[in-house]
PDB file of N, CA and C in Angstrom:
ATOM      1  N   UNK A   1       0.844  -1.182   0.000  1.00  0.00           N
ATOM      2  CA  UNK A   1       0.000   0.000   0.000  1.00  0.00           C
ATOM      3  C   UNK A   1       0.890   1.247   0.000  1.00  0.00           C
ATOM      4  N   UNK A   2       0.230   2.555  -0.790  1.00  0.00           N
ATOM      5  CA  UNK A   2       1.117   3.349  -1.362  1.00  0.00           C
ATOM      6  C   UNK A   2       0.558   4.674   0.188  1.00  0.00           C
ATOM      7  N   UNK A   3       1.611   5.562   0.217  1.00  0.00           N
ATOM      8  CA  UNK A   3       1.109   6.486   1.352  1.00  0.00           C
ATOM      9  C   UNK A   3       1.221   8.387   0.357  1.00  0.00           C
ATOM     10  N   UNK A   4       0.223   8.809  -0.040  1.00  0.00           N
ATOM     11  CA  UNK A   4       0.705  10.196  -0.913  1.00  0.00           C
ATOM     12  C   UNK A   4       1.134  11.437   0.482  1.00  0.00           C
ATOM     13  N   UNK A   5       1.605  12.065  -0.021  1.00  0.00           N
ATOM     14  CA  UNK A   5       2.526  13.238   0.700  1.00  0.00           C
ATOM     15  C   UNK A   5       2.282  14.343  -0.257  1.00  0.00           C
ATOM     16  N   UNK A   6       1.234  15.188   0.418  1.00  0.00           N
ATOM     17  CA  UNK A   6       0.870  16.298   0.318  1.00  0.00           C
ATOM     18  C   UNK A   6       1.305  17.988   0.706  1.00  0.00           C
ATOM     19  N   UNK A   7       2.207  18.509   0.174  1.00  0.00           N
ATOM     20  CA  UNK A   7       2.268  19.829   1.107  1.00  0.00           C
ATOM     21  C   UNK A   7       0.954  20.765   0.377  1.00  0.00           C
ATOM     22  N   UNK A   8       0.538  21.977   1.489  1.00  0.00           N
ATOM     23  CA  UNK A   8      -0.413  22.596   1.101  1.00  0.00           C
ATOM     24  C   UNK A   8      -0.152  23.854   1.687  1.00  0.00           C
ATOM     25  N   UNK A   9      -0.601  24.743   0.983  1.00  0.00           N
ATOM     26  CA  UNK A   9      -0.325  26.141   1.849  1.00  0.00           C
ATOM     27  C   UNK A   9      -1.576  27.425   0.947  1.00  0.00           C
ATOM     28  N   UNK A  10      -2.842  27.084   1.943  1.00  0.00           N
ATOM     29  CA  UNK A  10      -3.958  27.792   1.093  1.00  0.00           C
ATOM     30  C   UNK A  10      -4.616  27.158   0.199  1.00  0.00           C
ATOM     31  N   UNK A  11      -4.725  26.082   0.340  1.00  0.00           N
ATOM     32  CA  UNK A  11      -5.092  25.145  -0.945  1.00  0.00           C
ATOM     33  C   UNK A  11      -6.981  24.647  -0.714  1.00  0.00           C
ATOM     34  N   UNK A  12      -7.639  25.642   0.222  1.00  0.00           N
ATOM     35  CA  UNK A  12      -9.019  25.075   0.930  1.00  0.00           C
ATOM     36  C   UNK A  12      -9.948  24.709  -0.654  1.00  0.00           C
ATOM     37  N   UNK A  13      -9.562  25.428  -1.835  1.00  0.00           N
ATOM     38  CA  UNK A  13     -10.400  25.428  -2.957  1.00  0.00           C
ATOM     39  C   UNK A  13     -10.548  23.993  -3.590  1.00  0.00           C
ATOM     40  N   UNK A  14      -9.213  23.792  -3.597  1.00  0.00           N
ATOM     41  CA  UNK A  14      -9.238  22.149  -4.605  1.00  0.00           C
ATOM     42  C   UNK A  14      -8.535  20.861  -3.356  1.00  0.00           C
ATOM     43  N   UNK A  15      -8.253  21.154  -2.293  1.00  0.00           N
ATOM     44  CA  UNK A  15      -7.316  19.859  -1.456  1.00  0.00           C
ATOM     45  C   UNK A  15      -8.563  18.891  -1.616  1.00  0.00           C
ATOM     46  N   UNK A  16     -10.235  18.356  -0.892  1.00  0.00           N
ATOM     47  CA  UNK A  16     -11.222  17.877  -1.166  1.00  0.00           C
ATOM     48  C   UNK A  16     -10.587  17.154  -2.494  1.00  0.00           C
ATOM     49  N   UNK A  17     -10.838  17.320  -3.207  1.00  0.00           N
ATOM     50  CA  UNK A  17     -10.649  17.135  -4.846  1.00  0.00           C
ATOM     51  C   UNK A  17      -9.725  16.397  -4.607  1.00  0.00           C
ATOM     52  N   UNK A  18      -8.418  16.818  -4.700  1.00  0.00           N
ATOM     53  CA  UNK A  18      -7.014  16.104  -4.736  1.00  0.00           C
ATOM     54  C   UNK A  18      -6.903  14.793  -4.002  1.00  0.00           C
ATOM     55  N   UNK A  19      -7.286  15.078  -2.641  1.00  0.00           N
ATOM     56  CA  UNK A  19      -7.603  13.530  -1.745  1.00  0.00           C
ATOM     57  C   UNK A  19      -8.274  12.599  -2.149  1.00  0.00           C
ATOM     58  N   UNK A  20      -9.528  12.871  -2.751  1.00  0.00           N
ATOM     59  CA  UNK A  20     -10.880  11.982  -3.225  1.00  0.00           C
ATOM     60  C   UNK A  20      -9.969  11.596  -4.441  1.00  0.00           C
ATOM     61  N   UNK A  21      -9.487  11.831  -5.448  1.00  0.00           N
ATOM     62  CA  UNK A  21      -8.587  11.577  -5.938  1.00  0.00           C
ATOM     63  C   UNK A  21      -7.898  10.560  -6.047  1.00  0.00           C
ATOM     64  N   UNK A  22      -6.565  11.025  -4.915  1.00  0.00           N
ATOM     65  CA  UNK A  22      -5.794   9.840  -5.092  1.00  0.00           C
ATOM     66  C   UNK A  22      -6.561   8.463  -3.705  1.00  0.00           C
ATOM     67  N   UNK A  23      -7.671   8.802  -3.160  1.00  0.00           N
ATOM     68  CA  UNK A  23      -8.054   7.595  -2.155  1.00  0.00           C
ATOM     69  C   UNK A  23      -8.927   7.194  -3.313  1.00  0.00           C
ATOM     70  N   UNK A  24      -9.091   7.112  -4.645  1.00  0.00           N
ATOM     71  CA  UNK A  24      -9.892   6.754  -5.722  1.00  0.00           C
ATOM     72  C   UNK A  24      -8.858   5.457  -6.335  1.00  0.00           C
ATOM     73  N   UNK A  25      -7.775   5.382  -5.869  1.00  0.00           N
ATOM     74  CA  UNK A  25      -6.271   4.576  -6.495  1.00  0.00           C
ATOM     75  C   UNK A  25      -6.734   3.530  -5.344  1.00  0.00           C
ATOM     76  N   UNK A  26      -6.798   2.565  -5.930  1.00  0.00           N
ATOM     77  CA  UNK A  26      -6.661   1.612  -4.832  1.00  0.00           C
ATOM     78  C   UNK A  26      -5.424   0.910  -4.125  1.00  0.00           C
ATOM     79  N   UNK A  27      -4.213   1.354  -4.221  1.00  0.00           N
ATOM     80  CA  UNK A  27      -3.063   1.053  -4.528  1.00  0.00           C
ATOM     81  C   UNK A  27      -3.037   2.158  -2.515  1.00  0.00           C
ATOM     82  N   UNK A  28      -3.531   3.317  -2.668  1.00  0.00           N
ATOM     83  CA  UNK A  28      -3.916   4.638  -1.700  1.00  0.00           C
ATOM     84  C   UNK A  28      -4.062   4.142  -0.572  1.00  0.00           C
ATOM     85  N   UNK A  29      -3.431   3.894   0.484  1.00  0.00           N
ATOM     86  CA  UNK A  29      -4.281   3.555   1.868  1.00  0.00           C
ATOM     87  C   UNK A  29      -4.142   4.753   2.992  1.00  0.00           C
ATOM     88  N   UNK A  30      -3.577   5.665   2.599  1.00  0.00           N
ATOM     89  CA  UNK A  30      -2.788   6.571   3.449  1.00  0.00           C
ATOM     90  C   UNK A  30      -2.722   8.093   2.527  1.00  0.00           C
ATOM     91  N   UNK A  31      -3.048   9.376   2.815  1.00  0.00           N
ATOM     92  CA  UNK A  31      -2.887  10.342   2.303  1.00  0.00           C
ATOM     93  C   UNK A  31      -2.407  11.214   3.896  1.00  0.00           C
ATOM     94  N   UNK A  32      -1.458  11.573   3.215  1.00  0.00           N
ATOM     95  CA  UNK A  32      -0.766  13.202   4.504  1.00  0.00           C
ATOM     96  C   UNK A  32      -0.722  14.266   3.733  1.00  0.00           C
ATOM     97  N   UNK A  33      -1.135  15.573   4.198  1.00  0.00           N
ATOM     98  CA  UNK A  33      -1.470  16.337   4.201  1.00  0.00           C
ATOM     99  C   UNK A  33      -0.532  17.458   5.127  1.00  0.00           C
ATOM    100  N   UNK A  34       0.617  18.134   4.723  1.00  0.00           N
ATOM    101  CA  UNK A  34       1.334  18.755   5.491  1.00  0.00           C
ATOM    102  C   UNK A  34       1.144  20.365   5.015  1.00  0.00           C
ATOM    103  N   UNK A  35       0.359  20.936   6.238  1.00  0.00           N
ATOM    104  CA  UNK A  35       0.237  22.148   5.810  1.00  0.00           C
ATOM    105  C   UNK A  35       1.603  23.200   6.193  1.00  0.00           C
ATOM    106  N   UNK A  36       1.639  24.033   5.879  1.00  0.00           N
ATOM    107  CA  UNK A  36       2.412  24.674   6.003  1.00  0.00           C
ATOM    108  C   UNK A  36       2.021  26.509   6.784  1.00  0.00           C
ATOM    109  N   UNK A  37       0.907  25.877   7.757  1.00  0.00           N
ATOM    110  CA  UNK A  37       0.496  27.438   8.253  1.00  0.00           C
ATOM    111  C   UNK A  37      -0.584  28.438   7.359  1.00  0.00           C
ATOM    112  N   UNK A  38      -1.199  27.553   6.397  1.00  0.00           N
ATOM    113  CA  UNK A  38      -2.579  27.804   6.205  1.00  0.00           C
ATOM    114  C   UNK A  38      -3.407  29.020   6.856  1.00  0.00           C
ATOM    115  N   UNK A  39      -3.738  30.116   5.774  1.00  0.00           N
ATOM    116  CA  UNK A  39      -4.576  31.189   6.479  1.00  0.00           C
ATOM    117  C   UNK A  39      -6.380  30.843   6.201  1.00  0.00           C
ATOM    118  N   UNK A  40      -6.162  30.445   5.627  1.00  0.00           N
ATOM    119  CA  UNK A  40      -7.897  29.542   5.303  1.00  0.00           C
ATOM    120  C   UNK A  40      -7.980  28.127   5.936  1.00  0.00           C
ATOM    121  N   UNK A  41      -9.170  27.526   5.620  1.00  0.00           N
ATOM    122  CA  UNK A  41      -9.627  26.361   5.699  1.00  0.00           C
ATOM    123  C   UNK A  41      -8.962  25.048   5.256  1.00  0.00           C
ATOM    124  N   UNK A  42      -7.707  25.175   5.123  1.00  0.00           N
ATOM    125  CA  UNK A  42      -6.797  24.350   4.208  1.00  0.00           C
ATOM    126  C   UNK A  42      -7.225  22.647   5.224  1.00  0.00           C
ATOM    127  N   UNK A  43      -6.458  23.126   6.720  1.00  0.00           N
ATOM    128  CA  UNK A  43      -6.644  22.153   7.504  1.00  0.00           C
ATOM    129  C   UNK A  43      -8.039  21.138   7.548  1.00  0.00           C
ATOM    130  N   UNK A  44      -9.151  21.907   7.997  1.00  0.00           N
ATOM    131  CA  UNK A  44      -9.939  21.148   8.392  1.00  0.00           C
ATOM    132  C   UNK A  44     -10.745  20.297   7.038  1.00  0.00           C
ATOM    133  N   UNK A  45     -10.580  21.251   5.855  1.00  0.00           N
ATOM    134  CA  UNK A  45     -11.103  20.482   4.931  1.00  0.00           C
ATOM    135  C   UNK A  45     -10.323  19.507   4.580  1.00  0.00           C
ATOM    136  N   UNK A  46      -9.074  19.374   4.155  1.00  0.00           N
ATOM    137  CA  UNK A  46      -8.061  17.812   4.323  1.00  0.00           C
ATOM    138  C   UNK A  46      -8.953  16.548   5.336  1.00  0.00           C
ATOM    139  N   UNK A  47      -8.975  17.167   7.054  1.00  0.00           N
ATOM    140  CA  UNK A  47      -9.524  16.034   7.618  1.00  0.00           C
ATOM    141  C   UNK A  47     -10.486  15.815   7.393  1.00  0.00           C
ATOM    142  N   UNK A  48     -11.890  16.610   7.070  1.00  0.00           N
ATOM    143  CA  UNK A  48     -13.057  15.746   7.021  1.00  0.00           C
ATOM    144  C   UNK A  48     -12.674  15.096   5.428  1.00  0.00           C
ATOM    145  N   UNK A  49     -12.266  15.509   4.870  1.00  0.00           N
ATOM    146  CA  UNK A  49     -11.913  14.372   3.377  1.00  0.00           C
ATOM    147  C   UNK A  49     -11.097  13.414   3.470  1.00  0.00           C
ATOM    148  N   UNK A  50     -10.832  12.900   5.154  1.00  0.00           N
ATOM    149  CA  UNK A  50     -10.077  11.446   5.333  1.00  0.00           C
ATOM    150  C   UNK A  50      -8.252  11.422   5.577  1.00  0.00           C
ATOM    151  N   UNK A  51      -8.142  12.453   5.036  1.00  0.00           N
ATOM    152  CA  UNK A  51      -6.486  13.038   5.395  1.00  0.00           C
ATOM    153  C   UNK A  51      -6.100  12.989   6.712  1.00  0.00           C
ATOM    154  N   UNK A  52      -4.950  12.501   6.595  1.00  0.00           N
ATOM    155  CA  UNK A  52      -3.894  13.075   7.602  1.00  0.00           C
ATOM    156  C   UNK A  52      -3.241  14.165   8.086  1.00  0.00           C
ATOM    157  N   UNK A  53      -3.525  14.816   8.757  1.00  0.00           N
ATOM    158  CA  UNK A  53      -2.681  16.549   8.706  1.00  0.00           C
ATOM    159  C   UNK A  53      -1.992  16.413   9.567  1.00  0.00           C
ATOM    160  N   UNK A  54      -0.958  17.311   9.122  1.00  0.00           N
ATOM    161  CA  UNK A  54       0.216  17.686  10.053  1.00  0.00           C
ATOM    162  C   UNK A  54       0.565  19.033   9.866  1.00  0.00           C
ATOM    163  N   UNK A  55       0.569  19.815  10.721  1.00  0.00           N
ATOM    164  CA  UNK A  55       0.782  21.889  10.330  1.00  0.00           C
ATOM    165  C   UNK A  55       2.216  21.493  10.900  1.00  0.00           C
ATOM    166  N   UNK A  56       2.992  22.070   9.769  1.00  0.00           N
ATOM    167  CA  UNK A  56       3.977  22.247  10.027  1.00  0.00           C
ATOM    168  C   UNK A  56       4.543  23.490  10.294  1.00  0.00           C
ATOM    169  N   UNK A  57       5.580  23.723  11.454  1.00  0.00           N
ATOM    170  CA  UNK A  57       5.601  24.913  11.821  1.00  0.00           C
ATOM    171  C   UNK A  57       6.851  26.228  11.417  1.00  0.00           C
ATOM    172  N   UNK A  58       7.057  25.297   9.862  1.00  0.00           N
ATOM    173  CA  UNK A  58       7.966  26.258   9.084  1.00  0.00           C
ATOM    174  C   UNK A  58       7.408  25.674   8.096  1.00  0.00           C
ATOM    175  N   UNK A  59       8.036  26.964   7.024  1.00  0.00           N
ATOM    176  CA  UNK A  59       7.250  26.690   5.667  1.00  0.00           C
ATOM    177  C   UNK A  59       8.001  26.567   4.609  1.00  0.00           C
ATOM    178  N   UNK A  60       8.081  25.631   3.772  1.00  0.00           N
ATOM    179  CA  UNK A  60       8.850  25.043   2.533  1.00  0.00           C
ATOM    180  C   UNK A  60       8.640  23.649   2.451  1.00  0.00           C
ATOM    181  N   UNK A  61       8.531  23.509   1.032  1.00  0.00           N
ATOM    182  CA  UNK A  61       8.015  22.476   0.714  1.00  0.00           C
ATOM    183  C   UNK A  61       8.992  21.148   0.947  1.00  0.00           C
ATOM    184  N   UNK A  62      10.404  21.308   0.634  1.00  0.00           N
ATOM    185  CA  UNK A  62      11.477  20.309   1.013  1.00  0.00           C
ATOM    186  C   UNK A  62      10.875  19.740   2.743  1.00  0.00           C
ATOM    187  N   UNK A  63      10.770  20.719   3.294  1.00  0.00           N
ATOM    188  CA  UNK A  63      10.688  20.421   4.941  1.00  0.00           C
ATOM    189  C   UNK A  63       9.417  19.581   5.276  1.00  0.00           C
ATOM    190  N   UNK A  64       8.108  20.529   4.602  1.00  0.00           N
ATOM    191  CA  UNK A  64       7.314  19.659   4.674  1.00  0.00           C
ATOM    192  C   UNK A  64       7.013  18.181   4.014  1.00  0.00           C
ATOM    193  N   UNK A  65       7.830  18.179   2.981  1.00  0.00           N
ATOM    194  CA  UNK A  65       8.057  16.250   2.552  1.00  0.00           C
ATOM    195  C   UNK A  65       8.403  15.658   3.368  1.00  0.00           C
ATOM    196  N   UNK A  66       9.333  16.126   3.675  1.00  0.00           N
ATOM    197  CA  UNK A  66      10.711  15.185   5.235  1.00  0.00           C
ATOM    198  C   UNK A  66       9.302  15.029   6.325  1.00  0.00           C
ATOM    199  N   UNK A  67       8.972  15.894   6.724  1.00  0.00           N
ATOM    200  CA  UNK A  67       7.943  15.508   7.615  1.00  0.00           C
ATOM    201  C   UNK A  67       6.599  14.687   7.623  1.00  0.00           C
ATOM    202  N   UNK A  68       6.435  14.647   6.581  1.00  0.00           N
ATOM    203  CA  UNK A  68       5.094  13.589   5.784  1.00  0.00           C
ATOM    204  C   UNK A  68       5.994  12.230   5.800  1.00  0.00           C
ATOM    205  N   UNK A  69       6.965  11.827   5.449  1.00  0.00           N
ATOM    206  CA  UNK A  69       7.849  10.723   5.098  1.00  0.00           C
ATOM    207  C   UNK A  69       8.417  10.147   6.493  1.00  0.00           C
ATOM    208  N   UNK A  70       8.098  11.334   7.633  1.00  0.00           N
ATOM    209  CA  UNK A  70       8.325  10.710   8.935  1.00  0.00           C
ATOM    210  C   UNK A  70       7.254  10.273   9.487  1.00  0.00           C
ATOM    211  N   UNK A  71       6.216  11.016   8.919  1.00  0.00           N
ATOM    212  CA  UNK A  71       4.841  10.241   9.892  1.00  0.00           C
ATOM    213  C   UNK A  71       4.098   9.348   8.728  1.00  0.00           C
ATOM    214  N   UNK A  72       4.850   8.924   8.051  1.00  0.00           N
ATOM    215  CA  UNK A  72       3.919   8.015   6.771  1.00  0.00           C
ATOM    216  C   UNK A  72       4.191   6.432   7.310  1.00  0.00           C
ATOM    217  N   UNK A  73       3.244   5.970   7.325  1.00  0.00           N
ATOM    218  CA  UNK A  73       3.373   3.743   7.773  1.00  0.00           C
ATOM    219  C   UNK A  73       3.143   2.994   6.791  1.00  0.00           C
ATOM    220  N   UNK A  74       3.117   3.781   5.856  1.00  0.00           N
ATOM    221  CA  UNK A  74       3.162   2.870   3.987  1.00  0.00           C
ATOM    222  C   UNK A  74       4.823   3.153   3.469  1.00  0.00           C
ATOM    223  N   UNK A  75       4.410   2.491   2.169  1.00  0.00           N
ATOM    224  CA  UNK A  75       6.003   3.023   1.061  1.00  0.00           C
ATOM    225  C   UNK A  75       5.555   4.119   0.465  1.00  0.00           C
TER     226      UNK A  75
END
């Protein structure tokens, strides 16, 4: 089972979308969701669409991978 690694920063318009998405792969057992300090709705819409979140408390996308890849329990 595959785990996707998400960074997001403001993304409340399309993240919904993106998750339903890849949990549409059956291959998907695991989606993270690493925000990056989100001034909208980024967060809570990820979790009710089944995501994993993690706010990360610096912002760049390198950092937030490393941190999705630490809390991920798939490949």
């Amino acid at each position: 089972m595959l785990t996707v690694i998400i960074p997001a920063l403001n993304e409340e318009k399309t993240i919904a979308q993106v998750i339903k998405f890849c949990f549409a792969d059956p291959t998907v057992s695991e989606v993270i969701v690493v925000d990056d300090t989100s001034e909208d709705n980024t967060v809570s819409i990820a979790r009710e669409a089944g995501a994993k979140v993690l706010v990360s408390a610096t912002r760049g996308k390198g950092i937030s991978m490393k941190e999705g890849i630490d809390a991920s329990t798939n490949d």
